[in-house]
N, C-alpha and C. Protein backbone atom coordinates (compact mmCIF):
# COMPACT_ATOMS: atom_id res chain seq x y z
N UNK A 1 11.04 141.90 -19.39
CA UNK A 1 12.10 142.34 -18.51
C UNK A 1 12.97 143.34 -19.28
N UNK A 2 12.76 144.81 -18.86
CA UNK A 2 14.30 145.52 -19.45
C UNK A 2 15.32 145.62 -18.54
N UNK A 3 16.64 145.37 -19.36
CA UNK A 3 17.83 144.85 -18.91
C UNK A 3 18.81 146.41 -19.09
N UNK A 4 19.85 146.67 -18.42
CA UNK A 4 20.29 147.65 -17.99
C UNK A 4 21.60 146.73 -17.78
N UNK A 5 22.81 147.42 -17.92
CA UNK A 5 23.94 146.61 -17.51
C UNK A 5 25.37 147.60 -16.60
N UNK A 6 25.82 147.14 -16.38
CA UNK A 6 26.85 147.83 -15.01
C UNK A 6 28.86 146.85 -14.81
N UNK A 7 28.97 147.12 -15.79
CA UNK A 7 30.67 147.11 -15.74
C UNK A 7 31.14 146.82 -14.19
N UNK A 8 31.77 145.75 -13.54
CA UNK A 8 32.13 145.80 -12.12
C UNK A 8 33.85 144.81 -12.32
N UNK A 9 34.14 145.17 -11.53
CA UNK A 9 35.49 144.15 -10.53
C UNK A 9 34.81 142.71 -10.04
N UNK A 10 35.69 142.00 -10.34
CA UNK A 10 35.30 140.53 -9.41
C UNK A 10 35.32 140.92 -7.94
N UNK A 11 36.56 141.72 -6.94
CA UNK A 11 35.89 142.14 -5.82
C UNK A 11 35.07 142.58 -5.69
N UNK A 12 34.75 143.55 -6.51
CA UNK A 12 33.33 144.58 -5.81
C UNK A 12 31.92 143.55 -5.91
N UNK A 13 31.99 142.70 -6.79
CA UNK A 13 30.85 142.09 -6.61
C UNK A 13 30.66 141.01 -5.37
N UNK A 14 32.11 140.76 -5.12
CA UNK A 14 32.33 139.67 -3.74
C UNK A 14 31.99 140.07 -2.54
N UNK A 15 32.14 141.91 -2.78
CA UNK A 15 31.77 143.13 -1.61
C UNK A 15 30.46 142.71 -1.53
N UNK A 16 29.93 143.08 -2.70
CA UNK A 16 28.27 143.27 -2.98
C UNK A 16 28.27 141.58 -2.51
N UNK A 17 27.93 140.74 -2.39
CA UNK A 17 27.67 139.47 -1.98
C UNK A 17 27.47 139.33 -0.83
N UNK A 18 28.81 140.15 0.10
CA UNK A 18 28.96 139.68 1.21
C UNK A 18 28.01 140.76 2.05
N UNK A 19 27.96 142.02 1.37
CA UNK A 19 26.99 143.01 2.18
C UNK A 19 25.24 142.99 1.80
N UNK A 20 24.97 141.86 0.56
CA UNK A 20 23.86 142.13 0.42
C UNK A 20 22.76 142.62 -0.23
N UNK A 21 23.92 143.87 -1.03
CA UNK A 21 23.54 144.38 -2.17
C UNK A 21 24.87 145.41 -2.67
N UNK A 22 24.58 145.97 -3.81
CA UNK A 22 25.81 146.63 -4.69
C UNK A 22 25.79 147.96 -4.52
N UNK A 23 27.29 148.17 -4.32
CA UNK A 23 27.32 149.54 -4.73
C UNK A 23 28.46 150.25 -5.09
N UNK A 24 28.54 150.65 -6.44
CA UNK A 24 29.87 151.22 -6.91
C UNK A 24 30.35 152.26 -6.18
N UNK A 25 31.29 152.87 -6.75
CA UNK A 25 32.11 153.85 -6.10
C UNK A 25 31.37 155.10 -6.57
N UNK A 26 31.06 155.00 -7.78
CA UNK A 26 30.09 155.98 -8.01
C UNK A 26 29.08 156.78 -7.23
N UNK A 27 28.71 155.76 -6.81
CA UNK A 27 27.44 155.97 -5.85
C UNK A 27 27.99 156.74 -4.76
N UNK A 28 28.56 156.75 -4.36
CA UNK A 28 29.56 157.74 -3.06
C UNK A 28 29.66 159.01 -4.12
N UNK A 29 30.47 159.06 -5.27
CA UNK A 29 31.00 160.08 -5.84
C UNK A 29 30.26 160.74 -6.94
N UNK A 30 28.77 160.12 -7.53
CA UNK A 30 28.20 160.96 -8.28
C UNK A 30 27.29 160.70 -7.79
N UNK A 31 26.77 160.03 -6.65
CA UNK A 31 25.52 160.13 -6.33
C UNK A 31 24.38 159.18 -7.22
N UNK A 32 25.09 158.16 -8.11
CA UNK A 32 24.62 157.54 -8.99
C UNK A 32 25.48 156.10 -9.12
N UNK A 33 24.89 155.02 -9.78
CA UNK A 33 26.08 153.82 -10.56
C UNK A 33 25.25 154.01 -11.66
N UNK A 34 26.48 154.14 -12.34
CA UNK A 34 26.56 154.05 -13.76
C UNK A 34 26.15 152.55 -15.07
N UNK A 35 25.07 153.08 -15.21
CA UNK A 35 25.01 151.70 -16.09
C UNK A 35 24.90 151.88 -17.50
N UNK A 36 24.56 150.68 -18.73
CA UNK A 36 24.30 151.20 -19.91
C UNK A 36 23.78 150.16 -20.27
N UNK A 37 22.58 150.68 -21.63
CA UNK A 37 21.53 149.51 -22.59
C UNK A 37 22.59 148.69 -23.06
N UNK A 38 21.74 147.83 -23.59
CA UNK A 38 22.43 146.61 -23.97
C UNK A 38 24.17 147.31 -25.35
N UNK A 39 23.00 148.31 -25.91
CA UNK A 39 24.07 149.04 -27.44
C UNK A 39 25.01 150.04 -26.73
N UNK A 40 25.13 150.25 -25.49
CA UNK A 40 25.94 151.38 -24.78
C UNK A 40 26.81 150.40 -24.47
N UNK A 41 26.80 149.26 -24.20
CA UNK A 41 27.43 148.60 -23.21
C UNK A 41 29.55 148.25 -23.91
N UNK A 42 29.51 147.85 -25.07
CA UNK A 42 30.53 147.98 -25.94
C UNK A 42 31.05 149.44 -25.72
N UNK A 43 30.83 150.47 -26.24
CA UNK A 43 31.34 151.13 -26.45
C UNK A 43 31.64 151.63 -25.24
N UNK A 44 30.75 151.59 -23.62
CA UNK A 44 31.43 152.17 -22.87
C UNK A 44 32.22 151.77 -22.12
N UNK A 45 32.66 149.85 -22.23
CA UNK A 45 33.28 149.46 -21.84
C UNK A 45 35.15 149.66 -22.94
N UNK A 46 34.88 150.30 -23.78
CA UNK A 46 36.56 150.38 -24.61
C UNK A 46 36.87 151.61 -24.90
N UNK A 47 35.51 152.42 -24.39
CA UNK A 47 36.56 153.89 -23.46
C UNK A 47 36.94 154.18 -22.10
N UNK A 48 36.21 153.31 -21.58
CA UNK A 48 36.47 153.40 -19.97
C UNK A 48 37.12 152.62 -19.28
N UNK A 49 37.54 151.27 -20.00
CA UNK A 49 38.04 150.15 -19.28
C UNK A 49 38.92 149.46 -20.28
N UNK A 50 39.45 149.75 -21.70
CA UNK A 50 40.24 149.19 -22.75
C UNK A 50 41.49 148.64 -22.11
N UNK A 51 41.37 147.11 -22.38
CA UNK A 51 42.86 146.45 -21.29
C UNK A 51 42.74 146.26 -20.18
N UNK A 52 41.59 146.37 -19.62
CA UNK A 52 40.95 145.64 -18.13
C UNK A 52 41.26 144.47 -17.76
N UNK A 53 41.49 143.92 -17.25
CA UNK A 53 41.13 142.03 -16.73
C UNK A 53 40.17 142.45 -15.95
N UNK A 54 39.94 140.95 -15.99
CA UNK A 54 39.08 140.20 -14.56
C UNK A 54 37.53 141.11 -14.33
N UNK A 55 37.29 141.87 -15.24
CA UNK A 55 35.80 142.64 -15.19
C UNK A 55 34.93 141.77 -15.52
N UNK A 56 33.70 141.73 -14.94
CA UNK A 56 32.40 140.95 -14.71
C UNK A 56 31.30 142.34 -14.99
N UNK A 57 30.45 141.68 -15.92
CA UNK A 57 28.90 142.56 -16.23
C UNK A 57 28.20 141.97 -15.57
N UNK A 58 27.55 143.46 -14.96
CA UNK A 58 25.80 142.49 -13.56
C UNK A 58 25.39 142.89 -14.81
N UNK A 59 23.60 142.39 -15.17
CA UNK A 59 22.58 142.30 -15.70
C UNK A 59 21.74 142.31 -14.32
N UNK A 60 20.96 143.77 -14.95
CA UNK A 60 20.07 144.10 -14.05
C UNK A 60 18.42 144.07 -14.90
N UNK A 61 17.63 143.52 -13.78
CA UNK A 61 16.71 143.89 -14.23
C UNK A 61 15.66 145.58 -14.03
N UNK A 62 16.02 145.97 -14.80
CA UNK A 62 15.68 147.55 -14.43
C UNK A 62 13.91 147.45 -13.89
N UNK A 63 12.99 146.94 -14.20
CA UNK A 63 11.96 146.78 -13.32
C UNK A 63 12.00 146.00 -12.12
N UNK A 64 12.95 145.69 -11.77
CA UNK A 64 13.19 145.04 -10.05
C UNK A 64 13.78 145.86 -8.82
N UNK A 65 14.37 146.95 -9.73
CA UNK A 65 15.25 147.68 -8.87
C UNK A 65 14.29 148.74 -7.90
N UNK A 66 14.91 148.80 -6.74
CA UNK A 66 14.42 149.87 -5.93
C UNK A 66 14.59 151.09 -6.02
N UNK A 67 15.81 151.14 -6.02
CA UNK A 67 16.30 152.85 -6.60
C UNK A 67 15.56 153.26 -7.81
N UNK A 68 15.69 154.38 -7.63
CA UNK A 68 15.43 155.08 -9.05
C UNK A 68 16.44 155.44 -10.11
N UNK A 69 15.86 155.00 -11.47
CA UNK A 69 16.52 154.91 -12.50
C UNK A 69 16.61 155.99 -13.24
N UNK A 70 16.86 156.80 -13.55
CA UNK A 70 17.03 157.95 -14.65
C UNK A 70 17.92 157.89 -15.88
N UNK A 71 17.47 158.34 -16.91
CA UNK A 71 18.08 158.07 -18.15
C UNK A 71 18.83 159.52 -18.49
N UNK A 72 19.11 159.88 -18.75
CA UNK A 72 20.64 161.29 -18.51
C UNK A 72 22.01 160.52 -19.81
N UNK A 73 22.19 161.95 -19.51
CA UNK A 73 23.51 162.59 -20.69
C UNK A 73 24.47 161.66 -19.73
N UNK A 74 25.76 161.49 -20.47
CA UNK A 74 26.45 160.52 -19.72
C UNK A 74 27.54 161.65 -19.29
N UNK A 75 28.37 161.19 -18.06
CA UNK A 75 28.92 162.17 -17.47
C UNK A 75 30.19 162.26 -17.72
N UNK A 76 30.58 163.42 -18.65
CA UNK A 76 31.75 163.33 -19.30
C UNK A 76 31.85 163.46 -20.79
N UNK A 77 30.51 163.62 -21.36
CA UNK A 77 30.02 164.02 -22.41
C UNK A 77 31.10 162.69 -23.21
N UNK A 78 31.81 161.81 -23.07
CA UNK A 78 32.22 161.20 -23.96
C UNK A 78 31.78 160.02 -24.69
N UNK A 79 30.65 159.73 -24.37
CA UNK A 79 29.80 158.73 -25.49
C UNK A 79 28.58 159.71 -25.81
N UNK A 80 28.73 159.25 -27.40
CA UNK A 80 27.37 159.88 -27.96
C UNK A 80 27.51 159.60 -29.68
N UNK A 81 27.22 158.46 -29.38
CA UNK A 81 27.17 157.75 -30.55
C UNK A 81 25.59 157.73 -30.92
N UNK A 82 24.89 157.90 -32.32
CA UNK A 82 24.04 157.88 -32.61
C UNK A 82 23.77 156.53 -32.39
N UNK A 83 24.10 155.08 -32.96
CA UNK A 83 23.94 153.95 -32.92
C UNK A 83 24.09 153.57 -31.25
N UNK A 84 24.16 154.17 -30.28
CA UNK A 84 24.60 153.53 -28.89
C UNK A 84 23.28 154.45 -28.32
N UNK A 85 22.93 155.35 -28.42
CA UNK A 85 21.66 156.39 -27.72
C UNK A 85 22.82 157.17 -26.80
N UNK A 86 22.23 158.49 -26.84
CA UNK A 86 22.70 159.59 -26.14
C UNK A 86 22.22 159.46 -24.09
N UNK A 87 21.24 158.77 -23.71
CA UNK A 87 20.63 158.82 -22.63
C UNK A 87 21.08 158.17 -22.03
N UNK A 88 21.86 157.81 -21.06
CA UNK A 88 22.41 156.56 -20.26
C UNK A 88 21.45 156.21 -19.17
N UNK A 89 21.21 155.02 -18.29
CA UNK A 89 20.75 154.63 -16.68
C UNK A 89 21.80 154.86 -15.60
N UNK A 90 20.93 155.75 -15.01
CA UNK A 90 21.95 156.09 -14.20
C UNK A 90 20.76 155.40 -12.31
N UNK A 91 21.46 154.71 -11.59
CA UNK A 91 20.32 154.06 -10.86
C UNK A 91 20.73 155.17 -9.68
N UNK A 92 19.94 155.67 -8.88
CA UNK A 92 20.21 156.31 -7.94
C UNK A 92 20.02 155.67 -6.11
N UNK A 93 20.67 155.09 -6.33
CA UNK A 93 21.14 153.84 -4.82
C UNK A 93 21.94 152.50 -4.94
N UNK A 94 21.48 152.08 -4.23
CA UNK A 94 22.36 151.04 -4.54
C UNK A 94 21.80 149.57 -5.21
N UNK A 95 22.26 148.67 -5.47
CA UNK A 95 21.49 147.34 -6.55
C UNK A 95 21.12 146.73 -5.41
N UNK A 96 19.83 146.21 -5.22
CA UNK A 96 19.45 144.86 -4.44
C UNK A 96 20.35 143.34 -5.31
N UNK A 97 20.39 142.73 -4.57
CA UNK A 97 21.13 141.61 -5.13
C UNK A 97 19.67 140.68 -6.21
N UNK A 98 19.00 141.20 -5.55
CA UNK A 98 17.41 140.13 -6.61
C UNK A 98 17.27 141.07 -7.17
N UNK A 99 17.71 142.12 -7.78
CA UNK A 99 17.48 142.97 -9.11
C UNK A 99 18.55 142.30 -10.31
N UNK A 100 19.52 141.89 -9.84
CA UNK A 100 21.08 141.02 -11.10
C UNK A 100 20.08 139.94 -11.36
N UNK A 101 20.28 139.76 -12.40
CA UNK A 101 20.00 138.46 -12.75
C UNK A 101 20.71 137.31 -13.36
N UNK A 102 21.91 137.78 -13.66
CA UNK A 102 22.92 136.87 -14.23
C UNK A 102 24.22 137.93 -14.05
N UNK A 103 25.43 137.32 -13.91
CA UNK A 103 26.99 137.73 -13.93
C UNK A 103 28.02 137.35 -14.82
N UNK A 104 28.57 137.84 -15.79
CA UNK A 104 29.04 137.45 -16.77
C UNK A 104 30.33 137.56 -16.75
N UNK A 105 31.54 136.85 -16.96
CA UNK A 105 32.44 137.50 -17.31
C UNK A 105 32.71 137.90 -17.98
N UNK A 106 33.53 139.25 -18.77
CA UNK A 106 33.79 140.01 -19.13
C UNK A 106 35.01 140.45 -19.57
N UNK A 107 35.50 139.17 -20.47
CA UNK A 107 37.04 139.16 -20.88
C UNK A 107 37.27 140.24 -22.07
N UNK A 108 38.66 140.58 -22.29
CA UNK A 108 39.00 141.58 -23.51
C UNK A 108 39.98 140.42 -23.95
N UNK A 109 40.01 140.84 -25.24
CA UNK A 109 40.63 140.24 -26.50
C UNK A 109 41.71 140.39 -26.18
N UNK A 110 42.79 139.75 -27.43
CA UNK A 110 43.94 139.70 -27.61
C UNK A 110 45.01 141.78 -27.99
N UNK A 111 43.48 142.28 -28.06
CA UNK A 111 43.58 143.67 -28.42
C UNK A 111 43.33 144.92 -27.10
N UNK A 112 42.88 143.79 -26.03
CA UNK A 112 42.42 144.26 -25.34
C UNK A 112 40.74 145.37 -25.36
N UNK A 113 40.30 144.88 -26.31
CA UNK A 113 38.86 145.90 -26.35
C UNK A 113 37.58 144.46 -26.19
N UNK A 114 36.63 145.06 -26.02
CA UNK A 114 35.36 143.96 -25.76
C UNK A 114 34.86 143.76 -26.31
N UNK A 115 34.22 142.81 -26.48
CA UNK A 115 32.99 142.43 -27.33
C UNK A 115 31.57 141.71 -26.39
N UNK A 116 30.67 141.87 -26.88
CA UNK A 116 29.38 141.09 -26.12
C UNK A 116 29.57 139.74 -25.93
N UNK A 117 29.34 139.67 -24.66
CA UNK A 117 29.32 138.20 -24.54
C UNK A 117 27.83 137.48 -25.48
N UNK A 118 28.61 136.37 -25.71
CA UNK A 118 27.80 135.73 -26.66
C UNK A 118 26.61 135.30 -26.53
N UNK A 119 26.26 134.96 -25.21
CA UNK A 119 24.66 135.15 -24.72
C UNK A 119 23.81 135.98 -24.26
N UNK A 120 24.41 137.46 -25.17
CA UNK A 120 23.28 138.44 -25.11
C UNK A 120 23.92 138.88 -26.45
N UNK A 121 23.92 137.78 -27.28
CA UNK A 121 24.31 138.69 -29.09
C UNK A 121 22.55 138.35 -29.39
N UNK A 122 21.95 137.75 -28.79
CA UNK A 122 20.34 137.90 -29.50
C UNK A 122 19.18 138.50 -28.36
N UNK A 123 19.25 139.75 -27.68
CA UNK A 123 18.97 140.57 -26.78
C UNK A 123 18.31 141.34 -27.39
């Protein structure tokens, strides 16, 4: 199984529940949801979301998904860390709900920045 991951709101996933399947805001506005590998996933969560509450990570299984997946420059040129990969997933539709496979919460520290949840530190 490769795993792909997607930064969300506790509503939006309550959205996604109640409609069936997911879909960020993105998806309206770039024509894409934004996701990242397991080593993207840190870093793009404490430039994009540093001091968040209440954020939840879907875990997707990227061979379940219907949409199409493309791997692309990230938009905004602001990650590009050698150790994180330059290519991001970018899914082009929306998530079936049997593509997630687990929902995590997604707390920040006392510093407010993230760290991996502890049951994907051996991923």
């Amino acid at each position: 199984m490769k795993m792909i991951f997607h930064i969300t709101t506790q509503k939006d996933w309550e959205k996604a529940l109640k409609a069936g399947e997911y879909r960020a805001p993105s998806l309206q506005q770039d024509g894409f949801i934004h996701c990242s590998t397991l080593k993207q996933t840190i870093e793009t969560a404490n430039i994009f979301f540093k001091g968040q509450q209440g954020l939840i990570l879907l875990c997707v299984d990227e061979e379940a998904l219907e949409a199409p997946c493309k791997y692309e420059d990230p938009t905004g040129g602001a990650l590009h860390s050698p150790e994180a990969g330059s290519l991001f997933p970018h899914v082009y539709g929306p998530l079936k709900l049997s593509a997630i496979t687990e929902v995590m919460d997604f707390p920040v520290d006392e510093d407010g920045m993230f760290c991996l949840p502890e049951k994907l530190m051996d991923l």
